[in-house]
PDB file of N, CA and C in Angstrom:
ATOM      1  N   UNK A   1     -16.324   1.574  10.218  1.00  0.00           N
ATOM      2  CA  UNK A   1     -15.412   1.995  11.265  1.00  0.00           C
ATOM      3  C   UNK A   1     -13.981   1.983  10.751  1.00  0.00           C
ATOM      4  N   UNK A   2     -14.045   3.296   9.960  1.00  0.00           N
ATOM      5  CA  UNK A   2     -12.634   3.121   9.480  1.00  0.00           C
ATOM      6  C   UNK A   2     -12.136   4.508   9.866  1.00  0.00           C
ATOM      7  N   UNK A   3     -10.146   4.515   9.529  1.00  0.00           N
ATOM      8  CA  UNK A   3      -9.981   5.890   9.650  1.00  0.00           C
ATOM      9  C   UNK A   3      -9.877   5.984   8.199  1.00  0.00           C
ATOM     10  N   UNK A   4     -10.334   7.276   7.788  1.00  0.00           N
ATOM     11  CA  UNK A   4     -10.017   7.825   6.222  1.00  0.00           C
ATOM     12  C   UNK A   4      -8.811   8.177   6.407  1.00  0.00           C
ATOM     13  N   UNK A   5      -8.119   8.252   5.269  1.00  0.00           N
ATOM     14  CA  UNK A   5      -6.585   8.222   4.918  1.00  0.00           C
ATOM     15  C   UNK A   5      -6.700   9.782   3.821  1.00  0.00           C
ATOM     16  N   UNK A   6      -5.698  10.561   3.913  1.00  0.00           N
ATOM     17  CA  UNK A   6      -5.961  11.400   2.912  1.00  0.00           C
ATOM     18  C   UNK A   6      -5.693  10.752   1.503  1.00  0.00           C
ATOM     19  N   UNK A   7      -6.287  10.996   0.385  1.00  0.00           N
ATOM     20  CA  UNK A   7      -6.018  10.023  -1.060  1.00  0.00           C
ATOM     21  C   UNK A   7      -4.938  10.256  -1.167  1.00  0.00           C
ATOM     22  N   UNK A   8      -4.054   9.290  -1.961  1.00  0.00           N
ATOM     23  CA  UNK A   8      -3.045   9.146  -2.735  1.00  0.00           C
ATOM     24  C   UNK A   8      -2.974  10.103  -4.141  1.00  0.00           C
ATOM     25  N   UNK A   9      -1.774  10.987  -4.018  1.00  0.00           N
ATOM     26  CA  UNK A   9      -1.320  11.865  -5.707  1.00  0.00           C
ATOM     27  C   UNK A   9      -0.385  11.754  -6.395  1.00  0.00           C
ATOM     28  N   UNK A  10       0.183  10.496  -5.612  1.00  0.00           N
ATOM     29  CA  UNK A  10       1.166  10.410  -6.931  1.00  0.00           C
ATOM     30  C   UNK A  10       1.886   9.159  -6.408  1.00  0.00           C
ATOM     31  N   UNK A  11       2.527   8.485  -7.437  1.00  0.00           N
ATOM     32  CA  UNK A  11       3.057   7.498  -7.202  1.00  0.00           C
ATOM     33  C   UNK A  11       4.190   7.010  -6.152  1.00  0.00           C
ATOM     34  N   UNK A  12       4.869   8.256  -5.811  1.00  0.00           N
ATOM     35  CA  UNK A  12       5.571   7.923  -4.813  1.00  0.00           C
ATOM     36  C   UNK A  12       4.680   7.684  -3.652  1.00  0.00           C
ATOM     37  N   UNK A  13       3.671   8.471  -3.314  1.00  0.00           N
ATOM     38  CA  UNK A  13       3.246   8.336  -2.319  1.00  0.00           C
ATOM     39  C   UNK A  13       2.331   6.783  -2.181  1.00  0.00           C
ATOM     40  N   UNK A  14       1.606   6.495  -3.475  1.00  0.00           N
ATOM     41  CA  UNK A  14       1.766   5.087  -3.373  1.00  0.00           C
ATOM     42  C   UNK A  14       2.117   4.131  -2.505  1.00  0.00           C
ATOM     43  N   UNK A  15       3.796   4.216  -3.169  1.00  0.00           N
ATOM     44  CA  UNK A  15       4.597   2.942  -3.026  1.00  0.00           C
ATOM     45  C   UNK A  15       4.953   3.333  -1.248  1.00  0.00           C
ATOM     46  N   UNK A  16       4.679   4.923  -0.683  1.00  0.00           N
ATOM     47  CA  UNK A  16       4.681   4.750   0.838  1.00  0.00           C
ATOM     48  C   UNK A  16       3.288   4.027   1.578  1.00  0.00           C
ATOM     49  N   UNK A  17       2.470   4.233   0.870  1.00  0.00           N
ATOM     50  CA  UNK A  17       1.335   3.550   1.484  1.00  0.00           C
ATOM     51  C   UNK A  17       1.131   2.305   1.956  1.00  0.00           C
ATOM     52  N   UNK A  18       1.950   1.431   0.615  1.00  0.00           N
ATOM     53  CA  UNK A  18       2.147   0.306   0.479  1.00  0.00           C
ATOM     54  C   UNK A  18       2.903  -0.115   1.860  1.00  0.00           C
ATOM     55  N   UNK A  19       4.068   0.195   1.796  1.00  0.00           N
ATOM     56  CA  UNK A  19       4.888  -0.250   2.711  1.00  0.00           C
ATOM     57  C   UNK A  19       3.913  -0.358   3.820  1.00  0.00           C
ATOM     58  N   UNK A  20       3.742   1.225   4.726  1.00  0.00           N
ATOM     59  CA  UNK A  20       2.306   1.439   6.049  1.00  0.00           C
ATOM     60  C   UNK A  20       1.824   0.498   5.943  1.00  0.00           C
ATOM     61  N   UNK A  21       1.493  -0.280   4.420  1.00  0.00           N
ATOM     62  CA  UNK A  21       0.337  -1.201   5.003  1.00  0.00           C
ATOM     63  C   UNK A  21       0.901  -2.884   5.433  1.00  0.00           C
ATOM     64  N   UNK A  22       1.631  -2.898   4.726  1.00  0.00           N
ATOM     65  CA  UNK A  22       2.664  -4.373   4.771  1.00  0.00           C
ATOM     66  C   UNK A  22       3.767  -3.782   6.332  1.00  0.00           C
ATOM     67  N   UNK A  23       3.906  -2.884   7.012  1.00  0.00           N
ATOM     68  CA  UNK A  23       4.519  -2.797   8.528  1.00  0.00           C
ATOM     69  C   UNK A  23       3.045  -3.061   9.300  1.00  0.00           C
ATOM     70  N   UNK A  24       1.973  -2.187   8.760  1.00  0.00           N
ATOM     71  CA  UNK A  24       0.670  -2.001  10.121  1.00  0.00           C
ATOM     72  C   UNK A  24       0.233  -3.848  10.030  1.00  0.00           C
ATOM     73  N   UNK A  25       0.209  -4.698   9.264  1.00  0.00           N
ATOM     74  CA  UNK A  25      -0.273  -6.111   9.033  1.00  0.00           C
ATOM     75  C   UNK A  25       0.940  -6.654   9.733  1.00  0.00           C
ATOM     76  N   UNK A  26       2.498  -6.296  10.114  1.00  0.00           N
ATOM     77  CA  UNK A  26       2.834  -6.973  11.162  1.00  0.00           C
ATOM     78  C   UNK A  26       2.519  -6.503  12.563  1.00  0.00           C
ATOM     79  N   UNK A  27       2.199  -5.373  13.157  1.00  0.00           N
ATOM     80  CA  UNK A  27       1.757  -4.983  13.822  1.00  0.00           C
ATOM     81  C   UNK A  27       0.071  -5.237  14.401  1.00  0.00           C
ATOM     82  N   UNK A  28      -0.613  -5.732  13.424  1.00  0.00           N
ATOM     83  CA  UNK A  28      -1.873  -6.540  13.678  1.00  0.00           C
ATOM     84  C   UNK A  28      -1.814  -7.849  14.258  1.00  0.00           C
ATOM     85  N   UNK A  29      -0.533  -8.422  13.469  1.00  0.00           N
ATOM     86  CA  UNK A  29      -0.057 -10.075  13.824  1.00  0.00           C
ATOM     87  C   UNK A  29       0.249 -10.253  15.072  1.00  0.00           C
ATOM     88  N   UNK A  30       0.986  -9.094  15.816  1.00  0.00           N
ATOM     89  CA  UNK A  30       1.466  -9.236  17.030  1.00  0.00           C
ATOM     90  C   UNK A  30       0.217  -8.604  18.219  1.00  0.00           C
ATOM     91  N   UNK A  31      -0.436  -7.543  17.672  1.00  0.00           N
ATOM     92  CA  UNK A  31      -1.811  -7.378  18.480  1.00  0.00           C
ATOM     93  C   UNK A  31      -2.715  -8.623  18.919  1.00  0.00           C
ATOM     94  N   UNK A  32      -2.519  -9.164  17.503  1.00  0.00           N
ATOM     95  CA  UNK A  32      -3.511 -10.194  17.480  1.00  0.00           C
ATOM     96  C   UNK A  32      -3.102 -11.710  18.502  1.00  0.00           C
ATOM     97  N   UNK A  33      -1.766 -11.817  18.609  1.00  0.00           N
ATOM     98  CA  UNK A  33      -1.082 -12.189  19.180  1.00  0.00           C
ATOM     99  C   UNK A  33      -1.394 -11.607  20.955  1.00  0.00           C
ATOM    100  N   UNK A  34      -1.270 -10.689  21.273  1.00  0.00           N
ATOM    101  CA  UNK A  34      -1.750  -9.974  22.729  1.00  0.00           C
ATOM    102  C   UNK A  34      -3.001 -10.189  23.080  1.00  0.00           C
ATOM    103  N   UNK A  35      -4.106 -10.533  22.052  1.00  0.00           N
ATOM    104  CA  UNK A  35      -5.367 -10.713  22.080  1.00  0.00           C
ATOM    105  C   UNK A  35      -5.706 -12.016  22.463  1.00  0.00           C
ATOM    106  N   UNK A  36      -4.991 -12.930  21.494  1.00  0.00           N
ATOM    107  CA  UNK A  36      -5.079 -14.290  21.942  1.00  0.00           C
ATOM    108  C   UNK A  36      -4.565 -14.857  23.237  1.00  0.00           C
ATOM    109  N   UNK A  37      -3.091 -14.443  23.894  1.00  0.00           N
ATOM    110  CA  UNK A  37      -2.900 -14.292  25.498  1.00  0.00           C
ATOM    111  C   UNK A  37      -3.318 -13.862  26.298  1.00  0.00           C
ATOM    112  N   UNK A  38      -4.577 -12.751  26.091  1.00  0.00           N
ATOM    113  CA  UNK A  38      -5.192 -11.942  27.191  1.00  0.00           C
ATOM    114  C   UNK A  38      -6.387 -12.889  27.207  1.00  0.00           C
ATOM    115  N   UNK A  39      -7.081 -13.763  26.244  1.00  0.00           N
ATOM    116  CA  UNK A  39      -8.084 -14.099  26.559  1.00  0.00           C
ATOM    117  C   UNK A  39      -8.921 -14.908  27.841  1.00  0.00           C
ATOM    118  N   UNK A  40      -8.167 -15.074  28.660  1.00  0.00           N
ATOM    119  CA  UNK A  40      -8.212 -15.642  30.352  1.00  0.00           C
ATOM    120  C   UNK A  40      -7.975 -14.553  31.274  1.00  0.00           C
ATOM    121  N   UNK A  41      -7.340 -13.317  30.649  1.00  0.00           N
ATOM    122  CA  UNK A  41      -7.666 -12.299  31.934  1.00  0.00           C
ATOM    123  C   UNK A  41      -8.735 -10.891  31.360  1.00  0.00           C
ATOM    124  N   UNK A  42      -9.625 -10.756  32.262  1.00  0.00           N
ATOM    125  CA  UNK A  42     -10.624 -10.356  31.760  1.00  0.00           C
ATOM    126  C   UNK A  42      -9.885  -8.125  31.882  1.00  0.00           C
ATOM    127  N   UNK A  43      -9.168  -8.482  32.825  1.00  0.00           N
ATOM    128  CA  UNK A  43      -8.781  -7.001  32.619  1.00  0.00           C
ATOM    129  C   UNK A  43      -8.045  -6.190  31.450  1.00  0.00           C
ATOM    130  N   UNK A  44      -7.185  -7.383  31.106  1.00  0.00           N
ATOM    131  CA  UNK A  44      -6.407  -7.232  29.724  1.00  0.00           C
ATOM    132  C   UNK A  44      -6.649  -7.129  28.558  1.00  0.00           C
ATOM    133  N   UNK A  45      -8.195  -8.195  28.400  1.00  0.00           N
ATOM    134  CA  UNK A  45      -8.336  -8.509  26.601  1.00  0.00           C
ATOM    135  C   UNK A  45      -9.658  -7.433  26.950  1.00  0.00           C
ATOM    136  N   UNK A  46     -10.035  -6.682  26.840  1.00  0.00           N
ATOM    137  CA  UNK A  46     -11.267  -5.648  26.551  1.00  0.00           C
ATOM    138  C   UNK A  46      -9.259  -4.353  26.828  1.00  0.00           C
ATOM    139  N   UNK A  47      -8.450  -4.168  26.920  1.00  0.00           N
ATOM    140  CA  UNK A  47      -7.497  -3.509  26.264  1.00  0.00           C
ATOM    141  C   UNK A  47      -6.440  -3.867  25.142  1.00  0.00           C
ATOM    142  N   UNK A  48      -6.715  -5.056  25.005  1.00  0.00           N
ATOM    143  CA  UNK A  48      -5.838  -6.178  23.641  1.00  0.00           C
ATOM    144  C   UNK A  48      -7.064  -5.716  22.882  1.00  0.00           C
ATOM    145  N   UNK A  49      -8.546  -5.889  23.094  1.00  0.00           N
ATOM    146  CA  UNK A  49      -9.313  -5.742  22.052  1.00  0.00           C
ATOM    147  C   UNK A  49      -9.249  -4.069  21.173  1.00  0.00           C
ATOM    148  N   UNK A  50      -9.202  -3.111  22.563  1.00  0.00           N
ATOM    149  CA  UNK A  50      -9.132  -1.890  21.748  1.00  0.00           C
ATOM    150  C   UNK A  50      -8.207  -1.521  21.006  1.00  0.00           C
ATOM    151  N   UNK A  51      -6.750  -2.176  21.426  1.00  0.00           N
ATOM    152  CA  UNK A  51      -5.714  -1.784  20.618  1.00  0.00           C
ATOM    153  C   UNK A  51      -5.559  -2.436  18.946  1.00  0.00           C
ATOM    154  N   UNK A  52      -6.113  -3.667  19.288  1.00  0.00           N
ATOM    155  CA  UNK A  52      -6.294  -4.615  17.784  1.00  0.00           C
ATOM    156  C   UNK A  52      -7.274  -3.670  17.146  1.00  0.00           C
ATOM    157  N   UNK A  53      -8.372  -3.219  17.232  1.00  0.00           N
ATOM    158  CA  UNK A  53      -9.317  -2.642  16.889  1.00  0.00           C
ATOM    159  C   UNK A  53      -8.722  -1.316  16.049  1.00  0.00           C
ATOM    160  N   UNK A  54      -8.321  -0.302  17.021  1.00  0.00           N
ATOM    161  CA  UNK A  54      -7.613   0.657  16.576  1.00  0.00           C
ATOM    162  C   UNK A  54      -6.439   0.625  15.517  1.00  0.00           C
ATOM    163  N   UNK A  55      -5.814  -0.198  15.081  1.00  0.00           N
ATOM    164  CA  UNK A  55      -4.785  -0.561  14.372  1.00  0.00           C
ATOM    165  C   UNK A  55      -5.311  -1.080  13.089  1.00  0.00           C
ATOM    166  N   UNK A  56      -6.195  -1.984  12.995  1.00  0.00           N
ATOM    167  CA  UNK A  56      -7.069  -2.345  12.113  1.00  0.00           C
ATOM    168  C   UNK A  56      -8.021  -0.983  11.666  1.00  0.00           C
ATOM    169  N   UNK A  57      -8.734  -0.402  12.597  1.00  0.00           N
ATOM    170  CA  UNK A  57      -9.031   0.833  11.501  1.00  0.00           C
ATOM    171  C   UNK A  57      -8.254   1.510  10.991  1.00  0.00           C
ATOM    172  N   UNK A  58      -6.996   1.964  11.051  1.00  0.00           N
ATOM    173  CA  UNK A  58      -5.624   2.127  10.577  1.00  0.00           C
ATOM    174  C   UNK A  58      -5.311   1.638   9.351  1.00  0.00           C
ATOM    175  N   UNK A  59      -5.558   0.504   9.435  1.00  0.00           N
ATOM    176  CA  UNK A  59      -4.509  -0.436   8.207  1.00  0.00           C
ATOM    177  C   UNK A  59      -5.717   0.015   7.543  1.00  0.00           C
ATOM    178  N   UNK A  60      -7.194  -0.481   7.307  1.00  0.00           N
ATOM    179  CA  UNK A  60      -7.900  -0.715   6.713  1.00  0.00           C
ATOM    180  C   UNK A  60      -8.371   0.806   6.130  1.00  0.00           C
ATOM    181  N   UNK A  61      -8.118   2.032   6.753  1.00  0.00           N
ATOM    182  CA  UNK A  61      -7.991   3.541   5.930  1.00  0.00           C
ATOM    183  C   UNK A  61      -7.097   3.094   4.659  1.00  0.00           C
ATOM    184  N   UNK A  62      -5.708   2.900   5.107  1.00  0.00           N
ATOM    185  CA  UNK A  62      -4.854   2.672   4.126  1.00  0.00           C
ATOM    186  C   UNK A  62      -5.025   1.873   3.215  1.00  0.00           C
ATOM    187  N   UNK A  63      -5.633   0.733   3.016  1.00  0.00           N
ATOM    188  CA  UNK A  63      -5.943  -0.235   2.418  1.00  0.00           C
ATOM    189  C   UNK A  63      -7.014   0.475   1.121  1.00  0.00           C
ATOM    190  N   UNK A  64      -7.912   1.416   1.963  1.00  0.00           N
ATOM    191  CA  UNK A  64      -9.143   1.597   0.885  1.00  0.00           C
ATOM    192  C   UNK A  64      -8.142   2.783  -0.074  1.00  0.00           C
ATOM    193  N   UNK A  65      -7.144   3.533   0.957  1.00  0.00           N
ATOM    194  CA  UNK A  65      -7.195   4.634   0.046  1.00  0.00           C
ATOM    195  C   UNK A  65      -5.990   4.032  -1.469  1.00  0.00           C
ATOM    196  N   UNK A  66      -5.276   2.390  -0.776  1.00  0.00           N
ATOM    197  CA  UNK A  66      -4.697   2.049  -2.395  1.00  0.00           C
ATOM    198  C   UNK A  66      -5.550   1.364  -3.047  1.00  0.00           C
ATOM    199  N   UNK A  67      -6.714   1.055  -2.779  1.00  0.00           N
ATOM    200  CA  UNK A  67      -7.432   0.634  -3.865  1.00  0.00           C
ATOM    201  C   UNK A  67      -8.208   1.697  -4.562  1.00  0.00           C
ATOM    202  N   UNK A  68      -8.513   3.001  -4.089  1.00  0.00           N
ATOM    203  CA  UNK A  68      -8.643   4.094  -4.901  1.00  0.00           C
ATOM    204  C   UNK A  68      -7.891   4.416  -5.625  1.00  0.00           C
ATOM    205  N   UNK A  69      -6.340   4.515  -5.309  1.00  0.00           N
ATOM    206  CA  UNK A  69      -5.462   5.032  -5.761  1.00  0.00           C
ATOM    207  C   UNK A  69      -5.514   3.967  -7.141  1.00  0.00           C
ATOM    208  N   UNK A  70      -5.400   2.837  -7.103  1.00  0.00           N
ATOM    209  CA  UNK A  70      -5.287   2.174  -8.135  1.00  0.00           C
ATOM    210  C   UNK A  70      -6.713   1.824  -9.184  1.00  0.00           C
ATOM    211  N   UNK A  71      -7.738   2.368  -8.440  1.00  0.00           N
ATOM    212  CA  UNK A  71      -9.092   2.457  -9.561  1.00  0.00           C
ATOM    213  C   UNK A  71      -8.870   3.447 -10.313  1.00  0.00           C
ATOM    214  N   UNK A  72      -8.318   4.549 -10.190  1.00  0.00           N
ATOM    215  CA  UNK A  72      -8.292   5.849 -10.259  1.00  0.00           C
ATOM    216  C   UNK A  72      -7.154   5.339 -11.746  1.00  0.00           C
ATOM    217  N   UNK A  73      -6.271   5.164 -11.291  1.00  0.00           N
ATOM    218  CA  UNK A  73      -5.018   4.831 -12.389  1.00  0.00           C
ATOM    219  C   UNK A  73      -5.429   3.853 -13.452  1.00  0.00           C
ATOM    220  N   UNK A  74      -6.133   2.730 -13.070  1.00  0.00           N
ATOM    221  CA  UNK A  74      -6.709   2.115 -14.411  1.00  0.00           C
ATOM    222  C   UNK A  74      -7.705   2.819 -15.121  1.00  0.00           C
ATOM    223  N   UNK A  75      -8.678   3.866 -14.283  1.00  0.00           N
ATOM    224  CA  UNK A  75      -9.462   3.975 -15.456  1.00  0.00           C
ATOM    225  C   UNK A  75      -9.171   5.642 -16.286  1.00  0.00           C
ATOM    226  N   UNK A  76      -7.699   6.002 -15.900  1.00  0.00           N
ATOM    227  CA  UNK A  76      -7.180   7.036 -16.219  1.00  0.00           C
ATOM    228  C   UNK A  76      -6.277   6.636 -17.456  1.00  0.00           C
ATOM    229  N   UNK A  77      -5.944   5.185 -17.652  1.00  0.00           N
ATOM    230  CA  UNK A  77      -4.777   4.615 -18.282  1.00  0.00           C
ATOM    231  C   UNK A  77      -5.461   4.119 -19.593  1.00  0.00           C
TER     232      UNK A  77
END
């Protein structure tokens, strides 16, 4: 359950990925944060859950597509 990310071509685009992913991991912190306060109201955390959810398949597109990006570069190097 991920979103695919289009691959990475070049190094600049990289070092933008990077960043996306080090902003979307504070943005998880604070979901995760909404998740943990909703857990006593039952109307709230099944919508804290989808939004944590959704954000995390997010980060975690980005995540796979720099570890491609960087398999790709070692075994090119």
């Amino acid at each position: 359950m991920r979103d695919v990310q289009p691959p990475i071509t070049s190094d600049e685009q990289y070092q933008g990925y990077k960043l996306a992913a080090e902003k979307l991991t504070k943005v998880v912190e604070a979901r995760e944060q909404v998740l943990f306060e909703s857990r006593h109201n039952p109307d709230r955390i099944e919508a804290a859950r989808a939004d944590l959810l959704t954000i995390l398949r997010k980060r975690q597109g980005i995540l796979d597509a720099i570890k491609d990006y960087e398999r790709l570069q070692r075994h090119s190097a």
